[in-house]
N, C-alpha and C. Protein backbone atom coordinates (compact mmCIF):
# COMPACT_ATOMS: atom_id res chain seq x y z
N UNK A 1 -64.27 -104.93 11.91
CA UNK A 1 -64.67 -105.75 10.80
C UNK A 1 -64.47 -107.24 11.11
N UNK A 2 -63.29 -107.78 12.04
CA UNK A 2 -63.07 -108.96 11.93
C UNK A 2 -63.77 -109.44 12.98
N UNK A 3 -64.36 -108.61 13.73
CA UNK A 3 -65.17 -109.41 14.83
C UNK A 3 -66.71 -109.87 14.23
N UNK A 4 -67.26 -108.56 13.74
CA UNK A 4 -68.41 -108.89 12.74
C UNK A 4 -68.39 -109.79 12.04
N UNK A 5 -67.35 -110.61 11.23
CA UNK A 5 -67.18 -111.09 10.75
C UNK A 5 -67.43 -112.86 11.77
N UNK A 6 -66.71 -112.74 12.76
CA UNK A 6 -66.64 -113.43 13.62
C UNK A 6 -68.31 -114.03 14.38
N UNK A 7 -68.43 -112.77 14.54
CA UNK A 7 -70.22 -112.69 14.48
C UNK A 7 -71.19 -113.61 13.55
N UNK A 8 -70.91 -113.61 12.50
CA UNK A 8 -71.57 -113.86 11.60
C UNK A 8 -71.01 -115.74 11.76
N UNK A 9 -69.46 -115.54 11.28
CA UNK A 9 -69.27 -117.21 11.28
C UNK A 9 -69.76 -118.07 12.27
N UNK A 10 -70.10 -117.51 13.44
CA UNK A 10 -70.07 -118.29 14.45
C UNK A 10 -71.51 -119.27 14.37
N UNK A 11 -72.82 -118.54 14.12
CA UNK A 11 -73.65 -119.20 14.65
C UNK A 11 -73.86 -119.87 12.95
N UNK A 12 -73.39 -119.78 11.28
CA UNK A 12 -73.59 -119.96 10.44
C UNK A 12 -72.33 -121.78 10.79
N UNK A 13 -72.03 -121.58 11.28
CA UNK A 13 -71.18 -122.98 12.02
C UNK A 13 -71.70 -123.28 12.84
N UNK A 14 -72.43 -123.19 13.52
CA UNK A 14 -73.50 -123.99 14.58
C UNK A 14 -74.56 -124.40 13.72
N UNK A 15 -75.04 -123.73 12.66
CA UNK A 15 -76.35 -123.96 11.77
C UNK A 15 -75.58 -125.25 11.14
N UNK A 16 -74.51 -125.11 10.64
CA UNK A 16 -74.00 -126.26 9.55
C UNK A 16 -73.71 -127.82 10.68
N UNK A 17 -73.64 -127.52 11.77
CA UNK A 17 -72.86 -128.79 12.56
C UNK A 17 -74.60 -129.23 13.12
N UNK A 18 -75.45 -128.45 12.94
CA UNK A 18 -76.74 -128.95 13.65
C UNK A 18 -77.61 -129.61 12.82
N UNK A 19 -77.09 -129.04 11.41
CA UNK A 19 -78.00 -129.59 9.98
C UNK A 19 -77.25 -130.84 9.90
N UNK A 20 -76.35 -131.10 10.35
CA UNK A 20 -75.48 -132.26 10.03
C UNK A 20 -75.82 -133.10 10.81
N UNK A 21 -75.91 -132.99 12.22
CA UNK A 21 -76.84 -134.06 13.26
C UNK A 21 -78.13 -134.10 12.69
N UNK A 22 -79.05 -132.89 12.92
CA UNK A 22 -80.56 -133.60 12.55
C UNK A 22 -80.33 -134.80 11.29
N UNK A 23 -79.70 -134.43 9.91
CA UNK A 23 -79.91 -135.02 9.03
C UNK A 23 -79.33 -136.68 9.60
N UNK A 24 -78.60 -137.08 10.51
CA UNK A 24 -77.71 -138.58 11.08
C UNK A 24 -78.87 -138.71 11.50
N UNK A 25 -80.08 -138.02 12.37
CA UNK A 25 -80.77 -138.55 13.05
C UNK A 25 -82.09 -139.51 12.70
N UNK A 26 -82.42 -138.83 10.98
CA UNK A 26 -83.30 -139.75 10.29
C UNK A 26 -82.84 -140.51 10.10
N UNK A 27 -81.88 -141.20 9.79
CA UNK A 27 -81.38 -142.79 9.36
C UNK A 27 -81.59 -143.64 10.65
N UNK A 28 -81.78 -144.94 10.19
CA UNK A 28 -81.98 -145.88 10.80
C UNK A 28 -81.33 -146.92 11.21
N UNK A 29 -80.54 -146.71 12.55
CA UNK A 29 -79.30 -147.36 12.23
C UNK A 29 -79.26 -148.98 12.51
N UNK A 30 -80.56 -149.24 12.56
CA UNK A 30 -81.03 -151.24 12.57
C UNK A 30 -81.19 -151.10 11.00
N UNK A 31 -80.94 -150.53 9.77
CA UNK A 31 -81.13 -150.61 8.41
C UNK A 31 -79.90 -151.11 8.10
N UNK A 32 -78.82 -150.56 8.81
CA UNK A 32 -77.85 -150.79 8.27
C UNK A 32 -77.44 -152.37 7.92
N UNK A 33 -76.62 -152.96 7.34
CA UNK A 33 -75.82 -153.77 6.72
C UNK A 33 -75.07 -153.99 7.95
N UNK A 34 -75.09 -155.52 8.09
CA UNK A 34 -73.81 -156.11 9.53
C UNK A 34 -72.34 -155.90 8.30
N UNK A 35 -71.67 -155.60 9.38
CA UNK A 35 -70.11 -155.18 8.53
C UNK A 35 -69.57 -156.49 8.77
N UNK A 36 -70.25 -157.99 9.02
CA UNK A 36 -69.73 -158.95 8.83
C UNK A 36 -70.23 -159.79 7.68
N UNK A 37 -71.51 -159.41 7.12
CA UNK A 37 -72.23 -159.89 6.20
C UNK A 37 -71.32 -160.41 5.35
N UNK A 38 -71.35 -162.16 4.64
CA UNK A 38 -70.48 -162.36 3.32
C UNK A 38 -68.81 -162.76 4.53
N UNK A 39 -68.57 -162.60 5.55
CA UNK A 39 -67.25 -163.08 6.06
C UNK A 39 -67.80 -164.13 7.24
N UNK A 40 -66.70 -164.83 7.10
CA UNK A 40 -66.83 -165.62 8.07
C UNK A 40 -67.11 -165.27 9.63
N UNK A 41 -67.93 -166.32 10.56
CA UNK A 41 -68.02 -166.09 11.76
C UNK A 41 -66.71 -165.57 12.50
N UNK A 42 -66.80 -165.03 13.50
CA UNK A 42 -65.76 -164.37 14.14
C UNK A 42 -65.29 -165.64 14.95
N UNK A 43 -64.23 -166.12 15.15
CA UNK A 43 -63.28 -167.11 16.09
C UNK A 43 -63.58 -166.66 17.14
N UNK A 44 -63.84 -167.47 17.99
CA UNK A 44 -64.19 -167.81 19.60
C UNK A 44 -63.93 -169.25 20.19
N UNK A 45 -63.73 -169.15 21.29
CA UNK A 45 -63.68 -170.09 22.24
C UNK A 45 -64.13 -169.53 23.77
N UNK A 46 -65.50 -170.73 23.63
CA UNK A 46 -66.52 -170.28 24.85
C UNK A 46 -66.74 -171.96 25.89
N UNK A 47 -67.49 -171.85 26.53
CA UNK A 47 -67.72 -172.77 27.24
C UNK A 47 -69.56 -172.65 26.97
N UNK A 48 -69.95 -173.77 26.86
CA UNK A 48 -71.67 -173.72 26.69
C UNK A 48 -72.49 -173.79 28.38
N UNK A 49 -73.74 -172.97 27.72
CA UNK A 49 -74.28 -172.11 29.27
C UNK A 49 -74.80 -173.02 30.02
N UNK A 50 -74.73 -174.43 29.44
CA UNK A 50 -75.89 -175.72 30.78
C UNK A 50 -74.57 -176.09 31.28
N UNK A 51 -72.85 -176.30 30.32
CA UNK A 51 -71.93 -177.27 31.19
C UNK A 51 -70.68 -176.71 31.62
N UNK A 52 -70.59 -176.02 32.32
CA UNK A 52 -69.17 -175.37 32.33
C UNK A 52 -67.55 -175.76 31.81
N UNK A 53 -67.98 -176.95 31.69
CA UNK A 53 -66.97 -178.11 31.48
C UNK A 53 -66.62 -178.00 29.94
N UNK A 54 -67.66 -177.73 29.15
CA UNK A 54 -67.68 -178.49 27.97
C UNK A 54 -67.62 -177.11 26.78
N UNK A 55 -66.36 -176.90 26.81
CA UNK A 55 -65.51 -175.75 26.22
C UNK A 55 -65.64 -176.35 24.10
N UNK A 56 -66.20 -175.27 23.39
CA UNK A 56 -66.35 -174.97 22.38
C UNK A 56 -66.02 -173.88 21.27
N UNK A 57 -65.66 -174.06 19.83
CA UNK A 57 -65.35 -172.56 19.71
C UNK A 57 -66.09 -172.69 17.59
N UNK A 58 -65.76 -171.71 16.95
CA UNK A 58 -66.15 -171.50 15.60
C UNK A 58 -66.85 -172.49 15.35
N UNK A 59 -66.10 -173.86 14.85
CA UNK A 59 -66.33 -174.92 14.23
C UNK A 59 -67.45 -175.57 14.63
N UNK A 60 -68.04 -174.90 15.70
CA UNK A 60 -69.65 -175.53 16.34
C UNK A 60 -70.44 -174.74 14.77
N UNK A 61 -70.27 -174.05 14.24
CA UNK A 61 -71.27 -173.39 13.40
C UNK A 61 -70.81 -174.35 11.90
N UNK A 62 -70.06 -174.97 11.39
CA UNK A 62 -69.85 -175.24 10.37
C UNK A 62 -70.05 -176.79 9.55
N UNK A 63 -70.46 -176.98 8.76
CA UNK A 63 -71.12 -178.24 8.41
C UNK A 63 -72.55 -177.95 7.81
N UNK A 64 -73.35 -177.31 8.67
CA UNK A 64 -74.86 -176.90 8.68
C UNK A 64 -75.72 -175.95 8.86
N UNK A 65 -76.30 -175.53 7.49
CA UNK A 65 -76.78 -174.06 8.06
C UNK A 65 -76.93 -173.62 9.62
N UNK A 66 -77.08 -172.56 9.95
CA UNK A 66 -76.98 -172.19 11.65
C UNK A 66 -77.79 -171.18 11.54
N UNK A 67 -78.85 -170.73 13.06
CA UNK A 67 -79.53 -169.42 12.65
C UNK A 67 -78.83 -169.32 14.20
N UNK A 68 -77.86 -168.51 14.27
CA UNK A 68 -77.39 -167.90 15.69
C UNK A 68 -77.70 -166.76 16.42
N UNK A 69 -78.70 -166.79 17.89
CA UNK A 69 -79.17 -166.10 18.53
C UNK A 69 -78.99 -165.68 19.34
N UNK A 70 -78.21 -164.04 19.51
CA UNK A 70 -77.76 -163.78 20.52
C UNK A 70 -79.05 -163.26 21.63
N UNK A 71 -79.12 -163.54 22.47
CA UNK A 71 -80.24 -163.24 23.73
C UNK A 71 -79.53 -163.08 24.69
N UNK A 72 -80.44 -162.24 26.16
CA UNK A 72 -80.19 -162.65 27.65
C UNK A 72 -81.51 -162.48 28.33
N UNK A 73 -81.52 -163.43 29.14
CA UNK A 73 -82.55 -163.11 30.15
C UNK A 73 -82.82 -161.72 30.62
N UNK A 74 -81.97 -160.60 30.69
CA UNK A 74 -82.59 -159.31 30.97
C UNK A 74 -82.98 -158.55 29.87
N UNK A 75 -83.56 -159.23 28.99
CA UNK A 75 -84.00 -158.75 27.67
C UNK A 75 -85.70 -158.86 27.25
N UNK A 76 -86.42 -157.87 27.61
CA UNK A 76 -87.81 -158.69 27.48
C UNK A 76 -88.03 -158.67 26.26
N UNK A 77 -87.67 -158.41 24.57
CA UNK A 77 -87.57 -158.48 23.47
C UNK A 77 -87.37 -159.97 23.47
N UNK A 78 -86.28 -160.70 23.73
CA UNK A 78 -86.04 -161.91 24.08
C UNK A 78 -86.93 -162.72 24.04
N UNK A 79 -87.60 -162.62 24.98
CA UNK A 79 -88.91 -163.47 26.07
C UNK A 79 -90.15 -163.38 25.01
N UNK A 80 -90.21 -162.18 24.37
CA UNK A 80 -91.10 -161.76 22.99
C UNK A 80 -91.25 -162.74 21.53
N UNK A 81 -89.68 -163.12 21.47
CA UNK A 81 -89.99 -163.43 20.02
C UNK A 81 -89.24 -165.50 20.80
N UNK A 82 -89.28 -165.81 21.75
CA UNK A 82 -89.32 -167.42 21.95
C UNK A 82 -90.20 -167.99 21.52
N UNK A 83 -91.25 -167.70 21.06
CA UNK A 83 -92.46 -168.53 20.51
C UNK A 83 -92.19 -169.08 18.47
N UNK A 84 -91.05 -167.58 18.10
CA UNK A 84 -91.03 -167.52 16.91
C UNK A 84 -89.29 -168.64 16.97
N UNK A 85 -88.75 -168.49 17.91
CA UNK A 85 -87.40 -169.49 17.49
C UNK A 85 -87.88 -170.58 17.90
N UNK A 86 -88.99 -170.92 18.81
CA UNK A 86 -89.02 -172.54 18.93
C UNK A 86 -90.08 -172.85 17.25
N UNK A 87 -90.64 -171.81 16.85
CA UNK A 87 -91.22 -172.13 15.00
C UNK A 87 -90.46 -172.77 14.74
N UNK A 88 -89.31 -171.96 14.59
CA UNK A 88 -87.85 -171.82 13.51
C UNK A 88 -87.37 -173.49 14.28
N UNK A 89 -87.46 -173.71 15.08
CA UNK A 89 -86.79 -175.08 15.34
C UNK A 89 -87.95 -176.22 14.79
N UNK A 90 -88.95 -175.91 15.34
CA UNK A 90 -90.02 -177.09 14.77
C UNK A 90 -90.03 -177.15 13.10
N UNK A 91 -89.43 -175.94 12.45
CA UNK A 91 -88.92 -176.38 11.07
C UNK A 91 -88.15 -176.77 10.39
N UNK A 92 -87.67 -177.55 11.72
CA UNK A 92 -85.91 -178.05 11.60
C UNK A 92 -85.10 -177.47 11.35
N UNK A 93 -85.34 -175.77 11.59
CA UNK A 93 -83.93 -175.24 11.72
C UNK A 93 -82.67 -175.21 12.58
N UNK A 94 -81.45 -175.61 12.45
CA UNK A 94 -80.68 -175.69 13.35
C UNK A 94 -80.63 -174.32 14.36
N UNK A 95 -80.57 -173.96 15.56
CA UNK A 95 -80.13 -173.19 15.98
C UNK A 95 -79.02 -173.33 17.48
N UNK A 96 -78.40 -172.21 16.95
CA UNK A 96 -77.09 -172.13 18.49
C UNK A 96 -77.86 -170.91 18.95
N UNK A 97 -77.61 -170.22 20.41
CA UNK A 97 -78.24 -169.44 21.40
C UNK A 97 -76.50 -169.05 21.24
N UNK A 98 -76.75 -167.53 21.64
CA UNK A 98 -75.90 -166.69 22.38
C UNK A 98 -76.24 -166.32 23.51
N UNK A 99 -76.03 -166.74 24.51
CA UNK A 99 -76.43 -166.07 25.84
C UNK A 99 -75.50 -164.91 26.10
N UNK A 100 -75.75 -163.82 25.99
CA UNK A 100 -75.33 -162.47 26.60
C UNK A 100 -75.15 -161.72 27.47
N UNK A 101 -74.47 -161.19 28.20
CA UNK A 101 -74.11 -160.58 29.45
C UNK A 101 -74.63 -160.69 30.21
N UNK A 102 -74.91 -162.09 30.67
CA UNK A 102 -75.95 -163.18 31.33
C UNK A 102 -75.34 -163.90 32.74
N UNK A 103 -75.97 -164.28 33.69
CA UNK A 103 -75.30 -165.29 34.34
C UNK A 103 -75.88 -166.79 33.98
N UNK A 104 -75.16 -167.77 34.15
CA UNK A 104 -75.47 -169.41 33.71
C UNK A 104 -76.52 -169.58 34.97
N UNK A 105 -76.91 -168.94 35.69
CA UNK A 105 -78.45 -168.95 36.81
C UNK A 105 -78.92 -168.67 35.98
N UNK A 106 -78.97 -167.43 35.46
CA UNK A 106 -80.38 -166.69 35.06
C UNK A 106 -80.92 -166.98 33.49
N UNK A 107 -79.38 -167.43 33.17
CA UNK A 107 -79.63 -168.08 31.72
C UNK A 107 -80.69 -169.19 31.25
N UNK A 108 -80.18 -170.57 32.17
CA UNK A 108 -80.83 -171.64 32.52
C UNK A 108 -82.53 -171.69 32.96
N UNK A 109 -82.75 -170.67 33.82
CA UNK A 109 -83.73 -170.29 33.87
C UNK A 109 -84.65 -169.84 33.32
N UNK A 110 -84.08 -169.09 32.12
CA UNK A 110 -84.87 -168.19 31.50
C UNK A 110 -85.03 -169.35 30.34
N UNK A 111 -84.54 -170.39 30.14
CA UNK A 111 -84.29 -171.27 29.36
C UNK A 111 -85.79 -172.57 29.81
N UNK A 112 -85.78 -172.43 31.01
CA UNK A 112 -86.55 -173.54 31.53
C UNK A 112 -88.25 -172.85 31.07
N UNK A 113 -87.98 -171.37 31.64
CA UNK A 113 -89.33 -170.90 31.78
C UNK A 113 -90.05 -170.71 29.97
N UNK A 114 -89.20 -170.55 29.46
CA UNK A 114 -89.51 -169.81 27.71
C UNK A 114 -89.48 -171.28 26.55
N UNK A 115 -88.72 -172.00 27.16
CA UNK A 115 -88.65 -173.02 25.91
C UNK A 115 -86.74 -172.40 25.78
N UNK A 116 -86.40 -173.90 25.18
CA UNK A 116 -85.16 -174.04 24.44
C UNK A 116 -84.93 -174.49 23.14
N UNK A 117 -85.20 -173.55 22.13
CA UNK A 117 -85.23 -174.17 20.45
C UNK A 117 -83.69 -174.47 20.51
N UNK A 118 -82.27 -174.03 21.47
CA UNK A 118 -81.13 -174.21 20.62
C UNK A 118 -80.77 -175.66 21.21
N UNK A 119 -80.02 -175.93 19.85
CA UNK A 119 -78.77 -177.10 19.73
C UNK A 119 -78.22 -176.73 21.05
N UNK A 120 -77.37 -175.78 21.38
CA UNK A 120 -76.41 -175.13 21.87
C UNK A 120 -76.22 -173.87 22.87
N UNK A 121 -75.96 -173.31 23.59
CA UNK A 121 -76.18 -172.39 24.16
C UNK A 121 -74.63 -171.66 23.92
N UNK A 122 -73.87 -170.55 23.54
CA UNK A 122 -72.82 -170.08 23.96
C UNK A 122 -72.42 -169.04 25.00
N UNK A 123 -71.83 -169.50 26.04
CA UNK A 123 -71.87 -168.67 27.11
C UNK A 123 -70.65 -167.56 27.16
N UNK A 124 -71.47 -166.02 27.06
CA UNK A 124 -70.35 -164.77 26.47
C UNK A 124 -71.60 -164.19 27.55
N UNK A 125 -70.71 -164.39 29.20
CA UNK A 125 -70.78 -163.53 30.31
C UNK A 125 -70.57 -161.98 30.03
N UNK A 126 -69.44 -161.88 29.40
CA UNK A 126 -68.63 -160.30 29.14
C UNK A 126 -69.05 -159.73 28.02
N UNK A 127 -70.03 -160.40 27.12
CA UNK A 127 -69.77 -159.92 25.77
C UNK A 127 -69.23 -160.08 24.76
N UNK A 128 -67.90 -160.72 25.23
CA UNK A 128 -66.92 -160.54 23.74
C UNK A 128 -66.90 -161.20 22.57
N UNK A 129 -68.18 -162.05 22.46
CA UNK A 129 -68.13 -162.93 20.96
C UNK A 129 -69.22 -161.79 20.55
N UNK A 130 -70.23 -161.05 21.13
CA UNK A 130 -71.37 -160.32 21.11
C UNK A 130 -70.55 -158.97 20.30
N UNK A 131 -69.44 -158.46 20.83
CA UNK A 131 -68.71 -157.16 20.50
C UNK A 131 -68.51 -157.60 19.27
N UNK A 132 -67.70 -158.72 19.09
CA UNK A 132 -66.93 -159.27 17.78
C UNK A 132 -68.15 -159.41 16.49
N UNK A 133 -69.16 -160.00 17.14
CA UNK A 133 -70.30 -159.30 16.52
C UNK A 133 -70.77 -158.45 15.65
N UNK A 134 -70.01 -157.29 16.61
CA UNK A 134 -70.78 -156.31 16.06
C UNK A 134 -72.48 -156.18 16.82
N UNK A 135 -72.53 -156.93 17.90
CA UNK A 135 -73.75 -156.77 18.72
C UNK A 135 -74.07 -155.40 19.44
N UNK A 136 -75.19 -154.83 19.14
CA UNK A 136 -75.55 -153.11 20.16
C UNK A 136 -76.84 -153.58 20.05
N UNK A 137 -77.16 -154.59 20.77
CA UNK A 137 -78.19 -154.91 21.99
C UNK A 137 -79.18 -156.16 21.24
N UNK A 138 -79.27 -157.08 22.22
CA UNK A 138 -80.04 -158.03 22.35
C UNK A 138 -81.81 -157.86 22.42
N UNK A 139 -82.52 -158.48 21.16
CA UNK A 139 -82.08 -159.96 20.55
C UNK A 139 -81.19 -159.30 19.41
N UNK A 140 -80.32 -160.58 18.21
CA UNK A 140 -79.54 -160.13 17.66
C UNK A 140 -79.85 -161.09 16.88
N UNK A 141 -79.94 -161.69 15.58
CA UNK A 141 -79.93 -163.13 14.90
C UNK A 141 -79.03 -163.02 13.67
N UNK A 142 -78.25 -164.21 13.38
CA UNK A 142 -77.46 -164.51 12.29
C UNK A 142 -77.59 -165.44 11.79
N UNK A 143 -77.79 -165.62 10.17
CA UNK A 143 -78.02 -166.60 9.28
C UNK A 143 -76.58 -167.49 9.13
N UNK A 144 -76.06 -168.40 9.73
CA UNK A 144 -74.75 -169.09 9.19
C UNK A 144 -74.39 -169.96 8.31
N UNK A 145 -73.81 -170.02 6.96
CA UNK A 145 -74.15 -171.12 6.00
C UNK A 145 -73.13 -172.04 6.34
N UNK A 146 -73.18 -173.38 5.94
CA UNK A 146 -72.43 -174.68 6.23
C UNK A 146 -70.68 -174.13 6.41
N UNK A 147 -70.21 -173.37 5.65
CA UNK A 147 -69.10 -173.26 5.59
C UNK A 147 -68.31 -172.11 6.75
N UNK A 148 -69.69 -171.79 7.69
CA UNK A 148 -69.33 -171.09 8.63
C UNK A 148 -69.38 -169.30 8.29
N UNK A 149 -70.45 -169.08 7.04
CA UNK A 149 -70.09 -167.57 6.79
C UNK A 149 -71.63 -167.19 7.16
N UNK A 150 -71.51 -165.53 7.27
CA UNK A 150 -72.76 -164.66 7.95
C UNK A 150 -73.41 -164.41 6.42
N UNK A 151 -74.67 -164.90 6.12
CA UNK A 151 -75.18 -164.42 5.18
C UNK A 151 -76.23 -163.54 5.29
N UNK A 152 -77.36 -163.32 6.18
CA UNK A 152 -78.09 -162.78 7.15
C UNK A 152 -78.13 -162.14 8.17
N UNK A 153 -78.40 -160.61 8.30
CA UNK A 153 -78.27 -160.41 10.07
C UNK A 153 -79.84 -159.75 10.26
N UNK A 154 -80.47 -160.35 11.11
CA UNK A 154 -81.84 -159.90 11.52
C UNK A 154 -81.45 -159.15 13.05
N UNK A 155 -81.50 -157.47 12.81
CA UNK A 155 -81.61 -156.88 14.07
C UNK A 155 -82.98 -156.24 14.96
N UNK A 156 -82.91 -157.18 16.19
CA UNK A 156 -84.08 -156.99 16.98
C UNK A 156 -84.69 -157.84 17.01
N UNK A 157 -86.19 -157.97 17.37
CA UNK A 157 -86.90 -158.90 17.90
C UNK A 157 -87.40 -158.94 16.83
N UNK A 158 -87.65 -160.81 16.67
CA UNK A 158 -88.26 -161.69 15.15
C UNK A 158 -89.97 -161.89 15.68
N UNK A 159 -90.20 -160.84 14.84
CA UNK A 159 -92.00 -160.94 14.89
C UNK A 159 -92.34 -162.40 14.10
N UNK A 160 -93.80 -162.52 14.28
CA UNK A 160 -94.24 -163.73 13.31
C UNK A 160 -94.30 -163.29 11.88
N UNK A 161 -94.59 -161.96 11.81
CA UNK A 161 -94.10 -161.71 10.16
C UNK A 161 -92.89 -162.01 9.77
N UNK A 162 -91.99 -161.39 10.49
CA UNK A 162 -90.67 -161.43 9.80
C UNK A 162 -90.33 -163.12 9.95
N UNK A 163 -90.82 -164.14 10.25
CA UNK A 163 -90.67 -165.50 10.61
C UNK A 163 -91.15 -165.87 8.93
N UNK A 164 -91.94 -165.67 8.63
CA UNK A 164 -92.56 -166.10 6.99
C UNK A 164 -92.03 -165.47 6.08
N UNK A 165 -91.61 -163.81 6.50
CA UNK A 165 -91.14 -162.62 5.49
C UNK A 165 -89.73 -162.75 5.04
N UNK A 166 -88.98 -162.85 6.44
CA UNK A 166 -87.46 -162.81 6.19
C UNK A 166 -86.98 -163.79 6.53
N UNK A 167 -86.75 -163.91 7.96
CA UNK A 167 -86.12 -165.48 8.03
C UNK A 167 -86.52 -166.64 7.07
N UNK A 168 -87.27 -167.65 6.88
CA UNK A 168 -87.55 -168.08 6.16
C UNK A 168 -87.21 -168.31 5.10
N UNK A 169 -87.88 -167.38 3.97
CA UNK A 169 -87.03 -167.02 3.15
C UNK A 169 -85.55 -166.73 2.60
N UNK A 170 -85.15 -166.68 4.16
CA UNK A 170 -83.36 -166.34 3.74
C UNK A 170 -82.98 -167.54 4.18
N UNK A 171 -83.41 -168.37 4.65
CA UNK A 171 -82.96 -170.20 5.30
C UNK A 171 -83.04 -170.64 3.87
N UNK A 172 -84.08 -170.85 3.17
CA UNK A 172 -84.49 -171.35 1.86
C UNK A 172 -83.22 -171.09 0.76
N UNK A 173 -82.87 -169.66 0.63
CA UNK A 173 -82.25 -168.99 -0.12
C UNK A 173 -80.64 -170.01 0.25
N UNK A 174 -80.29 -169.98 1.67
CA UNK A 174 -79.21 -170.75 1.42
C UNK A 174 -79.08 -171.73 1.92
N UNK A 175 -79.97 -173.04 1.96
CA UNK A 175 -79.91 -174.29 2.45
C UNK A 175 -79.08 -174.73 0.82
């Protein structure tokens, strides 16, 4: 009896742990909500990607709205939506660059060849302002308001729709 039994539980527990993945698998996990949304930028201290010299940290974001872009040159999403952040700059939006698990060669470069809409470049070789983030993969964009908080997170590459649709609109919302 207890093996039959055994019989039975076994694959009625494989049915329940498989209904439980398929159902994780419809969600969309670029829908989600940044778990920084509404808090302040994460504290860092970086060095910027043109000067090695010229060491920076938080307080580069605060004073003035910020649209902060994490990118890397091995990103062809990246290379995709440069036409839509040099927009976003010709509309006088401020922007800082995240350069991402990048080298300051390939950075610069990719900088020369695409256009440079940022103020700023922040150079995060390893990642770790990207982790702090909350970054799982480049491009990445964040809305920053004067006082240094995330009000916006646009994940993935900024089409020309989403340039009129969302961004835009969410610059407006908190200038």
């Amino acid at each position: 009896m207890n093996r039959r039994l055994l019989l039975l539980l076994l694959p009625l527990g494989f049915l329940i742990v498989a209904l439980f993945f398929y159902q994780r698998l419809q969600h969309d996990p670029s829908a989600r909500d940044s778990a920084l949304m509404a808090r302040a930028f994460p504290a860092f201290e970086a060095t910027t990607l043109r000067d090695e010299s010229h060491h920076i940290d938080q307080r580069l974001l605060e004073g003035e709205l910020t649209l902060v872009n994490v990118w890397g040159e091995w990103c062809p999403a990246c290379k995709q939506e440069m036409p839509q952040l040099l927009e976003l700059a010709d509309h006088g939006i401020r922007m800082v660059g995240v350069n991402y698990r990048d080298t300051r060669e390939k950075g610069k470069s990719f900088l020369d060849e695409y256009g440079d809409p940022f103020e700023v470049n922040i150079f995060d070789p390893e990642g770790d302002l990207g982790f702090d983030l909350g970054v799982y993969g480049a491009p990445e964009t964040f809305l920053v308001d004067a006082e240094g908080i995330i009000r916006y997170h646009h994940k993935g590459y900024i089409s020309p729709e989403d340039v009129t649709q969302r961004i835009l609109p969410e610059v407006a919302k908190w200038r």
